[in-house]
Protein backbone atom coordinates (compact mmCIF):
# COMPACT_ATOMS: atom_id res chain seq x y z
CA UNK A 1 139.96 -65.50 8.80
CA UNK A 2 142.90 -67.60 10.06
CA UNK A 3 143.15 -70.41 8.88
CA UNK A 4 142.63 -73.56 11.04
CA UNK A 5 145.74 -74.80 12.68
CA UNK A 6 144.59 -78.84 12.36
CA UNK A 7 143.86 -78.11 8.58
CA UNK A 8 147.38 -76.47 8.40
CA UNK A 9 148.64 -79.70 9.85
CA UNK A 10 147.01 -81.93 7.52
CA UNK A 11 147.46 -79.95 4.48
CA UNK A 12 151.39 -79.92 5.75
CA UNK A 13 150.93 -83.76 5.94
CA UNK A 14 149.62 -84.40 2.46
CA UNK A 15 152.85 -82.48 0.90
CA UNK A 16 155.13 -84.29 2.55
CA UNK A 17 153.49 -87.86 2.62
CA UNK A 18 153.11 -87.13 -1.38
CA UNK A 19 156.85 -85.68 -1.88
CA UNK A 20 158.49 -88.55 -0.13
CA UNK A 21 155.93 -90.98 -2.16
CA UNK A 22 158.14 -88.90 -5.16
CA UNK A 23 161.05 -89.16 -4.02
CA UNK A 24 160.89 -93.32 -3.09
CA UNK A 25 159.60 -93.89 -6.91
CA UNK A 26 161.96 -92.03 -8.35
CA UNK A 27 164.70 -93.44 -6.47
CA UNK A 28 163.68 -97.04 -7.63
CA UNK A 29 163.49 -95.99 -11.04
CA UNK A 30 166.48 -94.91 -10.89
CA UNK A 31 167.77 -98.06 -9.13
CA UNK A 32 166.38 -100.14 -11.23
CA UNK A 33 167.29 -98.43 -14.40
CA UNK A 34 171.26 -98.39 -13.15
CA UNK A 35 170.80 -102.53 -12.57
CA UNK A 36 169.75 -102.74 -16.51
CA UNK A 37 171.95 -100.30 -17.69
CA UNK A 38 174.57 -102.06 -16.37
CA UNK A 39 173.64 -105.60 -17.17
CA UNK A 40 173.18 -103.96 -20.81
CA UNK A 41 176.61 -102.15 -20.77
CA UNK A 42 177.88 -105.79 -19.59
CA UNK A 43 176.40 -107.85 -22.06
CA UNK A 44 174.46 -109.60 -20.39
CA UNK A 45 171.44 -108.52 -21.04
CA UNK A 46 169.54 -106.27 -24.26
CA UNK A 47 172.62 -104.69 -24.90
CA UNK A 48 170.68 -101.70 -25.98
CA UNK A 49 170.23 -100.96 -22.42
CA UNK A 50 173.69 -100.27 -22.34
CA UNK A 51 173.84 -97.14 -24.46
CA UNK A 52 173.42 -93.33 -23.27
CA UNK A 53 171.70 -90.42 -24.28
CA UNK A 54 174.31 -88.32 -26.91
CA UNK A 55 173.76 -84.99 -25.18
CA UNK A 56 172.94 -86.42 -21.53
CA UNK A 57 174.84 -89.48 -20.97
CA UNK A 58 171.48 -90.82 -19.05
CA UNK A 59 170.81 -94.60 -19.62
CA UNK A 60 167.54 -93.58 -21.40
CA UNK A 61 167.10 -96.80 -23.06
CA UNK A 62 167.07 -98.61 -19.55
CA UNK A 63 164.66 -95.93 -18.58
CA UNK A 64 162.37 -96.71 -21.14
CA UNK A 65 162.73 -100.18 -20.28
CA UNK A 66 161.97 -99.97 -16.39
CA UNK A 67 159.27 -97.17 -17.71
CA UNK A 68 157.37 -100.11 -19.65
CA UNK A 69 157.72 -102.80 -16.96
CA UNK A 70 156.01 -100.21 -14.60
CA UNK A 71 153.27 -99.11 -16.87
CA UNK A 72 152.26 -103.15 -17.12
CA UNK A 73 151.77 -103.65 -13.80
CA UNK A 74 150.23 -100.28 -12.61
CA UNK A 75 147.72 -101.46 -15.90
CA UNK A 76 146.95 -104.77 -14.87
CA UNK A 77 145.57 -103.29 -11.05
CA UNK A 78 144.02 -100.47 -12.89
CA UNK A 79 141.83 -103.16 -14.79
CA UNK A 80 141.73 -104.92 -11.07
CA UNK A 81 140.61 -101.42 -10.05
CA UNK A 82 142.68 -102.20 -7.07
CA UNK A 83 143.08 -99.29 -4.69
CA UNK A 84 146.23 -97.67 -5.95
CA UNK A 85 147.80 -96.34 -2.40
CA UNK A 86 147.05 -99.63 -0.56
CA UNK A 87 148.00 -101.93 -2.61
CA UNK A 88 150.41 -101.26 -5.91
CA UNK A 89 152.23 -98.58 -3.71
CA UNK A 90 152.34 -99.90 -0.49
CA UNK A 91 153.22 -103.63 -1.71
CA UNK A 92 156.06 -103.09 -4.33
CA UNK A 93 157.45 -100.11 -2.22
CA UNK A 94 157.95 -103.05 0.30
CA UNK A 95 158.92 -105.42 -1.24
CA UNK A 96 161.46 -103.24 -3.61
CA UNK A 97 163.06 -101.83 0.23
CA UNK A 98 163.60 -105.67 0.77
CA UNK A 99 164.94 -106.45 -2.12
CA UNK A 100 167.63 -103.43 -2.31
CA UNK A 101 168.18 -104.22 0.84
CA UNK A 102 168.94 -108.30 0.00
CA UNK A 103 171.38 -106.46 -2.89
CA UNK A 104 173.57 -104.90 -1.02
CA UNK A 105 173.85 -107.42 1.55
CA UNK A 106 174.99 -109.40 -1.09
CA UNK A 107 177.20 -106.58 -2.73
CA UNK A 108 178.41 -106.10 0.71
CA UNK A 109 179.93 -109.97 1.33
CA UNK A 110 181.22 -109.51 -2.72
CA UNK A 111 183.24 -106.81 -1.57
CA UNK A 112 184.72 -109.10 1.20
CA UNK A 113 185.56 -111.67 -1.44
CA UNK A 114 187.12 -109.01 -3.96
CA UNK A 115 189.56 -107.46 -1.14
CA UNK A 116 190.29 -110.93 0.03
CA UNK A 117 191.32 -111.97 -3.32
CA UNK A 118 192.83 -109.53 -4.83
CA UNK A 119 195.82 -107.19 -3.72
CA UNK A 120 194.68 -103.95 -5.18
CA UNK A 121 194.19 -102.53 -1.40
CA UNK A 122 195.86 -103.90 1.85
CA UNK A 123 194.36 -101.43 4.00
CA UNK A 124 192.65 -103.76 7.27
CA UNK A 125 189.54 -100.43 7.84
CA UNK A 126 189.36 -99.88 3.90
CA UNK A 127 188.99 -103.75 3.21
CA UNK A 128 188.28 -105.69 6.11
CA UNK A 129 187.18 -103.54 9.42
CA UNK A 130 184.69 -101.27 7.62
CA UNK A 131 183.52 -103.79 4.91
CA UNK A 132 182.51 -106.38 7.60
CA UNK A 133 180.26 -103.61 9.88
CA UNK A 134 178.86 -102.54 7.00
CA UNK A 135 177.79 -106.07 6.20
CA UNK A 136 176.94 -106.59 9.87
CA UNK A 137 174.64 -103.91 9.61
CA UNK A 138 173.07 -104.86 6.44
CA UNK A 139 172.09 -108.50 7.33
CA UNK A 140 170.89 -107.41 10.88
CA UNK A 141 168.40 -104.92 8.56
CA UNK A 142 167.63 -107.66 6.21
CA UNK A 143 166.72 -109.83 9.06
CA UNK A 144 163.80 -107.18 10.35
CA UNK A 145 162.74 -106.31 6.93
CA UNK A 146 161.84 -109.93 6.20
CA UNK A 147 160.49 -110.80 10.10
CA UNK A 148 158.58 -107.90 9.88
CA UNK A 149 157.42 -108.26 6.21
CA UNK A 150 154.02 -107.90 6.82
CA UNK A 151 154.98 -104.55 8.36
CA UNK A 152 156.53 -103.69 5.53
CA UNK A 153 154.10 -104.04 2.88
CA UNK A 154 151.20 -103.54 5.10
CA UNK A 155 149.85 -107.22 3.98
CA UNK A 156 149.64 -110.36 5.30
CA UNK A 157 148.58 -114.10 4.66
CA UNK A 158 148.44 -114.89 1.04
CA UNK A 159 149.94 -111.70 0.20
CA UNK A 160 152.85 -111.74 2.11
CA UNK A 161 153.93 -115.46 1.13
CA UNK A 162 153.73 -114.65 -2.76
CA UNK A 163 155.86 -111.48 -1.96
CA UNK A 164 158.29 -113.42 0.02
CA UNK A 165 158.32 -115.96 -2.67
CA UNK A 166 159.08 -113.39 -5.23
CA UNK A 167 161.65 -111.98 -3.85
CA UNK A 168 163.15 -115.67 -3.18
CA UNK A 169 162.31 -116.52 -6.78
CA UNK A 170 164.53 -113.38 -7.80
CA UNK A 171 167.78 -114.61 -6.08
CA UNK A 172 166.91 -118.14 -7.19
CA UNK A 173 166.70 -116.54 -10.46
CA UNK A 174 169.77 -114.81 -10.63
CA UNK A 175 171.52 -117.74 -9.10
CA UNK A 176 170.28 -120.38 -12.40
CA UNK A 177 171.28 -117.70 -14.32
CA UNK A 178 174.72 -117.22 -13.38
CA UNK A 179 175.17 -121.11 -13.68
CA UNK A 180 173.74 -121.51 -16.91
CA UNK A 181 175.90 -118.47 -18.38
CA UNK A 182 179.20 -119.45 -17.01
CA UNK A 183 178.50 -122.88 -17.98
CA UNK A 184 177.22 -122.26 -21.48
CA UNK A 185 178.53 -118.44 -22.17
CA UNK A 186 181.65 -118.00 -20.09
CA UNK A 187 182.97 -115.28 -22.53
CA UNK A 188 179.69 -113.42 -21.23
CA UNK A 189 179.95 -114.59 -17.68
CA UNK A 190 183.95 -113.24 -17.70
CA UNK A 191 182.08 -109.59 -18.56
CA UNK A 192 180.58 -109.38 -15.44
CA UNK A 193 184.13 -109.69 -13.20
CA UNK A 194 185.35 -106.24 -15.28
CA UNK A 195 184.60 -103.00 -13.93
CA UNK A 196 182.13 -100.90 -15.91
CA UNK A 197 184.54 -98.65 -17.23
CA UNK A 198 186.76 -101.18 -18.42
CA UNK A 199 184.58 -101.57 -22.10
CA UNK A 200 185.06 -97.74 -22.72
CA UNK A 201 182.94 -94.53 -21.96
CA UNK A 202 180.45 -94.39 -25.54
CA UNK A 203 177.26 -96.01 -26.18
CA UNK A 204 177.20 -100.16 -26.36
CA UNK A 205 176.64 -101.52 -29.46
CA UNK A 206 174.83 -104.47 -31.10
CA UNK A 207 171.21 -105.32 -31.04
């Protein structure tokens, strides 16, 4: 017997609802892993996050790392027994869009200032034209992802404020932190104007 063409549908619908659910995890691992490998390879951070895999090159370490971080909070709503889908999924998937988003707005303006200040390209569409659309574009995103947060994480009211407020504490965060370590480490702060490849292709060293 043929099978029914609704139940087709929906079976259709659960493979790709759980692929892309794949695919958007992995792709924040991965984000996420590349932001501590590089703060590692930077020294910055645990500079063991900085080191590769001998036969891969991966940033396994950092892997590991954003591997443990996860584990933590998917145990802590497993204790909760919070509904996995509607809450750890939904919320951080969110939030995390937000946040990369708020990145590369802020990536895109420090390209701006880099072009600006340095002379390595005088091109106006390489460092000016397509820079500032691309910014243009970013902040008019960032401005519906965080109007339309509740959308976005499929929460609102108590939820949505301490998800705004985290991702507010982040860049807050990051800000003190930049401060303290040009004020108090500026031999580490200078390590975060070079370019990655600058320190060399092998594994980072020290602890």
């Amino acid at each position: 017997m043929a099978q029914n063409p609704e139940d087709l549908l929906l079976e259709l619908f659960a493979i790709f609802v759980v692929t892309s659910m794949f695919a958007a995890v992995v792709a924040f691992h991965n984000n996420v892993a590349r932001y501590l490998f590089s703060l590692g390879r930077q020294g910055v951070a645990w500079r063991a996050m900085g080191r590769t895999h001998p036969k891969t090159r991966s940033p396994y370490i950092a892997c590991y790392v954003q591997t443990a971080m996860v584990g933590a909070v998917v145990g802590v709503f497993a204790m909760l027994k919070l509904p996995p889908y509607e809450t750890l999924f939904t919320w951080f998937t969110g939030i995390g869009a937000a946040g990369i988003i708020a990145v590369q707005c802020i990536a895109s303006v420090a390209i701006l200032a880099f072009f600006r200040r340095t002379t390595v390209d005088r091109r106006a569409w390489n460092t000016l034209i397509a820079p500032l659309l691309g910014s243009i574009g970013l902040f008019a995103f960032m401005y519906f992802a965080l109007t339309s947060l509740d959308v976005l994480i499929g929460a609102t009211g108590l939820i949505e404020e301490v998800f705004l407020g985290l991702l507010v504490a982040s860049f807050a965060t990051g800000l003190v932190a930049a401060y303290v370590l040009r004020r108090w480490q500026p031999a580490r702060y200078s390590l975060l104007e070079s370019f990655l490849g600058d320190r060399g292709s092998g594994s980072a060293s020290g602890p």
